[in-house]
C-alpha atoms as a PDB file:
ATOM      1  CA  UNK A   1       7.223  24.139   0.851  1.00  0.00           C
ATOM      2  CA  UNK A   2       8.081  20.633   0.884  1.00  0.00           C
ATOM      3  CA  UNK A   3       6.368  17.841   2.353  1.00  0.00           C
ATOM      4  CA  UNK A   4       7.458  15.005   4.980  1.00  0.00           C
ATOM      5  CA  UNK A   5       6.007  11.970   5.845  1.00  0.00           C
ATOM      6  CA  UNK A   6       6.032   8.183   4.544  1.00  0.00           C
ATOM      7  CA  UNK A   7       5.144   6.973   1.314  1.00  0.00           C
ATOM      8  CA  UNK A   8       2.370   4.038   2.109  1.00  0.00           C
ATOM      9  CA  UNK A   9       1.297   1.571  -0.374  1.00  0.00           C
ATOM     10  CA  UNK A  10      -1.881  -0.291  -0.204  1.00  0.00           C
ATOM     11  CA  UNK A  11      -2.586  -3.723  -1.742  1.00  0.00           C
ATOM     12  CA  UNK A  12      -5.966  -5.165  -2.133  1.00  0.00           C
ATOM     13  CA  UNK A  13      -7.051  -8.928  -2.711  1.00  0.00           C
ATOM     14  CA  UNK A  14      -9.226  -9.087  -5.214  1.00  0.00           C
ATOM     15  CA  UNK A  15     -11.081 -12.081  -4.161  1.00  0.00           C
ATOM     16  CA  UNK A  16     -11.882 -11.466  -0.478  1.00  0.00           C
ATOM     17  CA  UNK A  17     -11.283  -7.731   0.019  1.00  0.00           C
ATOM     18  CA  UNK A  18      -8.561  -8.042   2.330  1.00  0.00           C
ATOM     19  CA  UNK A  19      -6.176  -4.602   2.113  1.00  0.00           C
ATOM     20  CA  UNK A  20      -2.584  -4.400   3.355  1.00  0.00           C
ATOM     21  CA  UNK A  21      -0.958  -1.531   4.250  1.00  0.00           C
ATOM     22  CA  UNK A  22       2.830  -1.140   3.746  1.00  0.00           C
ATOM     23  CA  UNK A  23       5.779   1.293   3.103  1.00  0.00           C
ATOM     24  CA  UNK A  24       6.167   1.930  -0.590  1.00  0.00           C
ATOM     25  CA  UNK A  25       9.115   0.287  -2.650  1.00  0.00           C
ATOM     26  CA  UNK A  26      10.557   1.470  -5.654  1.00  0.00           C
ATOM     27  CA  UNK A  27       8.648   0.297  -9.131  1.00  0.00           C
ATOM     28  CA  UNK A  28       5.369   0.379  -6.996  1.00  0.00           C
ATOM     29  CA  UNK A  29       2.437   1.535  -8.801  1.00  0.00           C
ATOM     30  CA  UNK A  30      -1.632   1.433  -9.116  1.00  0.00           C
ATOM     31  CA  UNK A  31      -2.400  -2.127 -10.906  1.00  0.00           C
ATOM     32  CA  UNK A  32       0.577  -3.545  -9.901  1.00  0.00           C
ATOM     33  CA  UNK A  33       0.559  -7.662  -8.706  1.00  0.00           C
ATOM     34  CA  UNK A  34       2.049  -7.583  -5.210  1.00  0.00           C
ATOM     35  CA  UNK A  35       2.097 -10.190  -2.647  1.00  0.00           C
ATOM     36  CA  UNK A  36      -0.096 -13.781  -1.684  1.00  0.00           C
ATOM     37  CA  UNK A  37      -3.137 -12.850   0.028  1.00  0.00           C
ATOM     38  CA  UNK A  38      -2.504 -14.702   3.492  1.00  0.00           C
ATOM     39  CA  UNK A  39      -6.569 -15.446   3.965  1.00  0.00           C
ATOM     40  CA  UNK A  40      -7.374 -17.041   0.457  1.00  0.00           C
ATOM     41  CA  UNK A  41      -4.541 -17.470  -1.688  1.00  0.00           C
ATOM     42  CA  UNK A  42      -5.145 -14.987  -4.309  1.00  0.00           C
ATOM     43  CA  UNK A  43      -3.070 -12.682  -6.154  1.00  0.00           C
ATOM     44  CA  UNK A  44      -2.831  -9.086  -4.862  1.00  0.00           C
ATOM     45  CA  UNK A  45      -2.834  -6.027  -6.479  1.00  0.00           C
ATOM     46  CA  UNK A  46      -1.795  -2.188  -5.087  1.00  0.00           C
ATOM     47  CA  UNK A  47      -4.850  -0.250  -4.974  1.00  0.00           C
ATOM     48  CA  UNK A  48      -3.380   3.596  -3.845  1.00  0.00           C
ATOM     49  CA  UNK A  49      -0.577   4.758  -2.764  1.00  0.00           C
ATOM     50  CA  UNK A  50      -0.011   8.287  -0.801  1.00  0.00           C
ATOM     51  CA  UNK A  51       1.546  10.113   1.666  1.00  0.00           C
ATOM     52  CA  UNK A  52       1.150   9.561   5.216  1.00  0.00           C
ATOM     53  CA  UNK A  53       2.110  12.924   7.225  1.00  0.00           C
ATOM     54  CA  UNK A  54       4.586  12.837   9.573  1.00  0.00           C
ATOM     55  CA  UNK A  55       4.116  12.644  13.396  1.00  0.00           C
ATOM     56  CA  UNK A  56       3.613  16.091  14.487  1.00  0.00           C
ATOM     57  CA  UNK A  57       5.132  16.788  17.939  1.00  0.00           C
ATOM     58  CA  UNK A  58       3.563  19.229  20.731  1.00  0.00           C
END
């Protein structure tokens, strides 16, 4: 049984705290340097990455 959803990477700034959530891009993995952190500058880093279920309908 397979499974759907999204594939959701999270970065986390070091410095303040501050986590991102975003869809995942190929070469993404745990450690990685991402993006700026927009509130202090700093380097990011991806903290997890997982999969987010997809919207079940009723």
């Amino acid at each position: 049984m397979g499974s759907t959803g999204i594939l959701i990477t999270v970065e986390e700034c070091p410095k303040c705290g501050i986590k991102l959530k975003r869809s995942f891009q190929d070469g993404d993995y745990v450690g990685k340097e991402g993006g700026i952190c927009d509130f202090c500058g700093s380097k990011m880093y991806v903290k997890m990455i997982y999969l987010e279920p997809a919207p079940t309908r009723r």
